[in-house]
PDB file of N, CA and C in Angstrom:
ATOM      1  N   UNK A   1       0.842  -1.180   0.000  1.00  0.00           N
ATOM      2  CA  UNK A   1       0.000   0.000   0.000  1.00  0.00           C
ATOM      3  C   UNK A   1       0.892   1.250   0.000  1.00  0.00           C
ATOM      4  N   UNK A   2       0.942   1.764   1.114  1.00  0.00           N
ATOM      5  CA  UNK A   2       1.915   3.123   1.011  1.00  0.00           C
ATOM      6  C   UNK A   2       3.455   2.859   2.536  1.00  0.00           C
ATOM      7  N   UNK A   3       4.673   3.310   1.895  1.00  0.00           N
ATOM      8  CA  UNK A   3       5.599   2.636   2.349  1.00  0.00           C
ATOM      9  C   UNK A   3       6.133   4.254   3.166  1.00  0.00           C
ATOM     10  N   UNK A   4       6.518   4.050   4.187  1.00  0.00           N
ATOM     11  CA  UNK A   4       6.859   4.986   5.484  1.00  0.00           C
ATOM     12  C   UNK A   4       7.593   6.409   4.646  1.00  0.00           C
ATOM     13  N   UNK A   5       7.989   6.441   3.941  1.00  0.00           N
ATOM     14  CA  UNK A   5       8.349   7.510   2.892  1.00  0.00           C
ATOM     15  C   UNK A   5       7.545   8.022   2.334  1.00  0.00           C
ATOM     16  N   UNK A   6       6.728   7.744   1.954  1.00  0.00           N
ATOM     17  CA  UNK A   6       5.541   8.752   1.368  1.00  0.00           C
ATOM     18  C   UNK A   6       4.975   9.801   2.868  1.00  0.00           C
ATOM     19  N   UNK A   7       4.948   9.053   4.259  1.00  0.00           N
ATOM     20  CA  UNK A   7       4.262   9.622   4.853  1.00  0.00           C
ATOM     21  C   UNK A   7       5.148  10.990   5.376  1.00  0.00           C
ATOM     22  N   UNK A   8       6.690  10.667   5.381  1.00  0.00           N
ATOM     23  CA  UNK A   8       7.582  11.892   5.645  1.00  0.00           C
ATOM     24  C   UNK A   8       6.910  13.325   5.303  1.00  0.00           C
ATOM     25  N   UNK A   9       6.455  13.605   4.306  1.00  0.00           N
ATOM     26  CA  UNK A   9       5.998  14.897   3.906  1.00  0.00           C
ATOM     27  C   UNK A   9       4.846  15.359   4.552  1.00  0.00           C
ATOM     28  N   UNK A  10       4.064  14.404   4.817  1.00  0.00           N
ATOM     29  CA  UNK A  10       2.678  14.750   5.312  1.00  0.00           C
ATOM     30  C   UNK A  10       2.869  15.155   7.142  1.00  0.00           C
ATOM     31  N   UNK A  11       3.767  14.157   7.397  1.00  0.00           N
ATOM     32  CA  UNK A  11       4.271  14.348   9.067  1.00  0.00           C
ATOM     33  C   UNK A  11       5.098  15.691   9.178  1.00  0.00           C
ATOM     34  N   UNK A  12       5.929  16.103   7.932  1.00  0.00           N
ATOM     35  CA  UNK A  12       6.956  17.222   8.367  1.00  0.00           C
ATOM     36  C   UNK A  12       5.901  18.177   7.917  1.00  0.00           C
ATOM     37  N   UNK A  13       4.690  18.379   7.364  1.00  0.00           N
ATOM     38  CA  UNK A  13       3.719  19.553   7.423  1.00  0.00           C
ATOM     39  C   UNK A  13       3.069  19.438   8.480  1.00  0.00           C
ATOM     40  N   UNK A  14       2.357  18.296   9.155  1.00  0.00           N
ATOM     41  CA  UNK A  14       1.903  18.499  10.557  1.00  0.00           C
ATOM     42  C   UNK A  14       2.464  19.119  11.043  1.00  0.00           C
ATOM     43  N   UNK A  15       3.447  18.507  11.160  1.00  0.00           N
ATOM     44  CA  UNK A  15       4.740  19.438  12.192  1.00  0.00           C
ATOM     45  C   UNK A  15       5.003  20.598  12.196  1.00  0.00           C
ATOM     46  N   UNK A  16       5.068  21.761  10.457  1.00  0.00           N
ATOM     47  CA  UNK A  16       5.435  22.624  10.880  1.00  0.00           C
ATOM     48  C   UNK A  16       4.326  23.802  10.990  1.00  0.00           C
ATOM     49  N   UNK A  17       3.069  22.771  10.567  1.00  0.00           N
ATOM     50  CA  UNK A  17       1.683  23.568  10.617  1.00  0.00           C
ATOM     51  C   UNK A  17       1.321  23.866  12.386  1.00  0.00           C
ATOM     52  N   UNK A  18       1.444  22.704  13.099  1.00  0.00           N
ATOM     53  CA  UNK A  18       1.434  22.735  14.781  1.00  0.00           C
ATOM     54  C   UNK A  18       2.398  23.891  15.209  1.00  0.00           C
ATOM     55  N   UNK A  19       3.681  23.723  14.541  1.00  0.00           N
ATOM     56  CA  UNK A  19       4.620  24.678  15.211  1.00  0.00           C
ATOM     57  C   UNK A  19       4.169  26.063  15.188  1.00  0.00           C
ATOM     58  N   UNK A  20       3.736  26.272  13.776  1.00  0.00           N
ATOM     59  CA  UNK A  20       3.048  27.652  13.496  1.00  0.00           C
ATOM     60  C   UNK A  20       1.832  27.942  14.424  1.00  0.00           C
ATOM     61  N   UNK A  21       1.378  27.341  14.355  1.00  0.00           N
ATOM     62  CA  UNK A  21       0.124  27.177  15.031  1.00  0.00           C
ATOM     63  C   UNK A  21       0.165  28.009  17.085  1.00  0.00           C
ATOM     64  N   UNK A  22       0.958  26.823  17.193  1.00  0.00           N
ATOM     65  CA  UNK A  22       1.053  27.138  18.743  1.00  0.00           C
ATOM     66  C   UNK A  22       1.950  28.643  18.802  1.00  0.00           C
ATOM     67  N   UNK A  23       2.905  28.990  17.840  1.00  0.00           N
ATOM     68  CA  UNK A  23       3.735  30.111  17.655  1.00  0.00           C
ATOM     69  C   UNK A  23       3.079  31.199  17.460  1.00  0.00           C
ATOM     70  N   UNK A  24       2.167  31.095  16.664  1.00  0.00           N
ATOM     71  CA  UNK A  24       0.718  32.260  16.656  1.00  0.00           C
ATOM     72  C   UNK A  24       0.002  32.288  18.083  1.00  0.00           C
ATOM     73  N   UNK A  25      -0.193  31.290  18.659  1.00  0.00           N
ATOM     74  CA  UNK A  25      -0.895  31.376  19.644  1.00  0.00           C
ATOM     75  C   UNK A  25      -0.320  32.241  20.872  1.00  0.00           C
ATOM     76  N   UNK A  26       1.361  32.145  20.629  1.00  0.00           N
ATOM     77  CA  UNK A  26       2.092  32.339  21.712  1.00  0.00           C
ATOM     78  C   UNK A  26       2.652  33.999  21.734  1.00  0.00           C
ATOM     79  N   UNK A  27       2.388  34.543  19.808  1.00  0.00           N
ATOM     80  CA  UNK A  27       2.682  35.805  19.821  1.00  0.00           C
ATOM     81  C   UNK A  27       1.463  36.996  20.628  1.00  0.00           C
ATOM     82  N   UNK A  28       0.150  35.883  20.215  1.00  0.00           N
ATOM     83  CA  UNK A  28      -0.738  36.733  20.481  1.00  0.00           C
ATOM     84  C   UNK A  28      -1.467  36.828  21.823  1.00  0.00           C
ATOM     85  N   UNK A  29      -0.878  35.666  22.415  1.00  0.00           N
ATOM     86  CA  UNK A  29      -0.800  35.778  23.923  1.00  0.00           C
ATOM     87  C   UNK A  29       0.393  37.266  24.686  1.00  0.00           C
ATOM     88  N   UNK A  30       1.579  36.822  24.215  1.00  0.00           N
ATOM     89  CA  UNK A  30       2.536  37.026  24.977  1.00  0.00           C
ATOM     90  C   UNK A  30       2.933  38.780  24.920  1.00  0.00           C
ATOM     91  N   UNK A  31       2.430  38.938  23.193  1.00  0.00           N
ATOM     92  CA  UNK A  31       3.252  40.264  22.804  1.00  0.00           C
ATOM     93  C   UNK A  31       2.448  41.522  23.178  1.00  0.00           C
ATOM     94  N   UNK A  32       0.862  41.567  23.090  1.00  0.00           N
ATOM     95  CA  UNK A  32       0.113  42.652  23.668  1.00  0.00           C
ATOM     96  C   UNK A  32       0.254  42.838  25.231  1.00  0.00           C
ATOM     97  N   UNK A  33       0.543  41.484  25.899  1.00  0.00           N
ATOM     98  CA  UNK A  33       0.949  41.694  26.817  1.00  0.00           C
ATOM     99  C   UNK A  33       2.334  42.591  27.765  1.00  0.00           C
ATOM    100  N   UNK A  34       3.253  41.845  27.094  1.00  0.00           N
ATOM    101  CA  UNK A  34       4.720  42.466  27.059  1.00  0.00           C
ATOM    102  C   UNK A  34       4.287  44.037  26.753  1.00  0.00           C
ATOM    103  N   UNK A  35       3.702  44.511  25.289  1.00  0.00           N
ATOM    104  CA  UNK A  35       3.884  45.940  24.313  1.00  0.00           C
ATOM    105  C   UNK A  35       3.003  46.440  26.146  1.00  0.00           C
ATOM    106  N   UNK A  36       1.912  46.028  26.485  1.00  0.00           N
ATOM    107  CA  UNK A  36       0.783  47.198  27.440  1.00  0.00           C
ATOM    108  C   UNK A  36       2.024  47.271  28.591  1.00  0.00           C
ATOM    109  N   UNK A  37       2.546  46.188  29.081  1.00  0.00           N
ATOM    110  CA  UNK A  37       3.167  46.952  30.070  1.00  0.00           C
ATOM    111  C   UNK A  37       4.179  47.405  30.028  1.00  0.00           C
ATOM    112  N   UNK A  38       5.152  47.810  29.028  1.00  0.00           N
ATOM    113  CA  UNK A  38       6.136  48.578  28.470  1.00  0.00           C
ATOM    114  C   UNK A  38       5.706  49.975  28.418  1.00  0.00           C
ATOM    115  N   UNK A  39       4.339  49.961  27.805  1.00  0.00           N
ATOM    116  CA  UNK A  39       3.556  51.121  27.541  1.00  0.00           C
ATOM    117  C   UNK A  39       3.103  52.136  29.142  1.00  0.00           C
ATOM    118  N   UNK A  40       2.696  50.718  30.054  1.00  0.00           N
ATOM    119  CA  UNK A  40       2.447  51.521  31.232  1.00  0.00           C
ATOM    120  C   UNK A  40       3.686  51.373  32.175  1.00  0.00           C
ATOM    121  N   UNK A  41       4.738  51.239  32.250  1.00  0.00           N
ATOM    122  CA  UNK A  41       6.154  51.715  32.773  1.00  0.00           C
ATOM    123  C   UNK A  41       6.515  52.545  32.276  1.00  0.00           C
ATOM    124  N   UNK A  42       6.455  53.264  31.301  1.00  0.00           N
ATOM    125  CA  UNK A  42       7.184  54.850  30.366  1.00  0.00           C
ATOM    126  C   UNK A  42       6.091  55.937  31.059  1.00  0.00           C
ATOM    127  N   UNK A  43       4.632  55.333  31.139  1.00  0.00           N
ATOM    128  CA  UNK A  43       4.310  56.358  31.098  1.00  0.00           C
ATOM    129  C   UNK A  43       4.203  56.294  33.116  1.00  0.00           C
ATOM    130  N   UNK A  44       4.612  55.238  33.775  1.00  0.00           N
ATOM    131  CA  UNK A  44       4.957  55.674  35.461  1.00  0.00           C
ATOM    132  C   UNK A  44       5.644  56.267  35.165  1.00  0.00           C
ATOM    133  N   UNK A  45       7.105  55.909  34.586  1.00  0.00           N
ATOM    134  CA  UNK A  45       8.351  56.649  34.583  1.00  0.00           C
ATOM    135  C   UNK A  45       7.883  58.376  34.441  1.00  0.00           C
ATOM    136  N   UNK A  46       7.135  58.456  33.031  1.00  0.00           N
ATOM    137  CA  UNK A  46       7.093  59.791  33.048  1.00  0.00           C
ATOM    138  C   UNK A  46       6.106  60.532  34.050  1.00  0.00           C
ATOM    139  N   UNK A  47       5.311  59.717  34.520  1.00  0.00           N
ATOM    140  CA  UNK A  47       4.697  60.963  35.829  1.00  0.00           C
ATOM    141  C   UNK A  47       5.465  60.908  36.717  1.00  0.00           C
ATOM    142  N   UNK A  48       6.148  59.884  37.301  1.00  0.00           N
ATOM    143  CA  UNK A  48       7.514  60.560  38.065  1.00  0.00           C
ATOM    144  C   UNK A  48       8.241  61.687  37.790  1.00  0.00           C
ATOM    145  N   UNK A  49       8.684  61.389  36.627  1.00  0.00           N
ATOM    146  CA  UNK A  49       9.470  62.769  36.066  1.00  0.00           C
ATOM    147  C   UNK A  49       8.761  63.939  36.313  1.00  0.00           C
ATOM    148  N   UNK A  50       7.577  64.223  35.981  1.00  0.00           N
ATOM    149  CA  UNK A  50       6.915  65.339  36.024  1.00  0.00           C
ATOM    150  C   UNK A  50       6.100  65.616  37.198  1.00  0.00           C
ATOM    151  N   UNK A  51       5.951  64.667  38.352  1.00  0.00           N
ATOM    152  CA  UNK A  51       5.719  64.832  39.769  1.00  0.00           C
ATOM    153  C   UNK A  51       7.436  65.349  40.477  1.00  0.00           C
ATOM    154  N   UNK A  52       8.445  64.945  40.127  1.00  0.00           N
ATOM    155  CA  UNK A  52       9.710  65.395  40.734  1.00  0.00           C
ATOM    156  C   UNK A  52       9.769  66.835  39.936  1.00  0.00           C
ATOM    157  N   UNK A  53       9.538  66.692  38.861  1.00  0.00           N
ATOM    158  CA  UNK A  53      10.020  68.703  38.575  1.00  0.00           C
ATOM    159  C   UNK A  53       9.030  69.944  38.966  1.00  0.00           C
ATOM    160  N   UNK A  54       7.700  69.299  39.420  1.00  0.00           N
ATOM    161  CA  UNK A  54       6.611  70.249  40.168  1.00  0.00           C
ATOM    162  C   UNK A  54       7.273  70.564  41.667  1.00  0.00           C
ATOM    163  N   UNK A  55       7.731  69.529  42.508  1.00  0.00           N
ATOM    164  CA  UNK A  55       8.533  69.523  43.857  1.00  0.00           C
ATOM    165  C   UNK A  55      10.057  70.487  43.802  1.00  0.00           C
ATOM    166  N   UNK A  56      10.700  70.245  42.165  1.00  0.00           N
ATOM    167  CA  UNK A  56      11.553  71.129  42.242  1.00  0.00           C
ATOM    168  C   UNK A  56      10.959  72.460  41.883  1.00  0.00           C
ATOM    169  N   UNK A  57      10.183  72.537  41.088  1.00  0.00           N
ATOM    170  CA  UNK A  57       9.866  73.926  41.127  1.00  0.00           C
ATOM    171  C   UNK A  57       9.334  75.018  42.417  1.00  0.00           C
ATOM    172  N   UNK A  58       8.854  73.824  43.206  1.00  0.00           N
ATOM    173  CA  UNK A  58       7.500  74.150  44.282  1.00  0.00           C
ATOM    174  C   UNK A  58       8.908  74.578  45.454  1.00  0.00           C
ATOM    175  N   UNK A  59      10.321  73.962  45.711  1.00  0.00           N
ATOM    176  CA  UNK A  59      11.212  74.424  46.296  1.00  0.00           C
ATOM    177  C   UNK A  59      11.719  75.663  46.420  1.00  0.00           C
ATOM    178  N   UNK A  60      12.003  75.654  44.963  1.00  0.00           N
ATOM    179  CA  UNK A  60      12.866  77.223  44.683  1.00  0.00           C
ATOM    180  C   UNK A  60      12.331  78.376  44.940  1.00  0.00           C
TER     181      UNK A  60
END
């Protein structure tokens, strides 16, 4: 019928269809995540910044 070589091709597309697969799953888990809180550390950072230069101003 069909001899273990024919099936090579069909197994190495499972394979790299799964890989893709879970790799999509893992960008779109991981990366909005990562990008929002990058997004909300710049912008702590910057109200720090601009809560410390109201205190320096509020000194002088």
């Amino acid at each position: 019928m069909f001899e273990f070589d024919q099936y090579l091709g069909f197994i190495a597309f499972l394979v790299i269809l799964t890989m893709g697969f879970w790799l999509m799953i893992f960008l779109m888990a991981i990366l909005p995540y990562w990008i929002g809180g990058s997004i909300a550390e710049t912008m702590k950072e910057y109200k720090e910044k601009r809560k410390r230069q109201k205190e320096a101003k509020k000194l002088q």
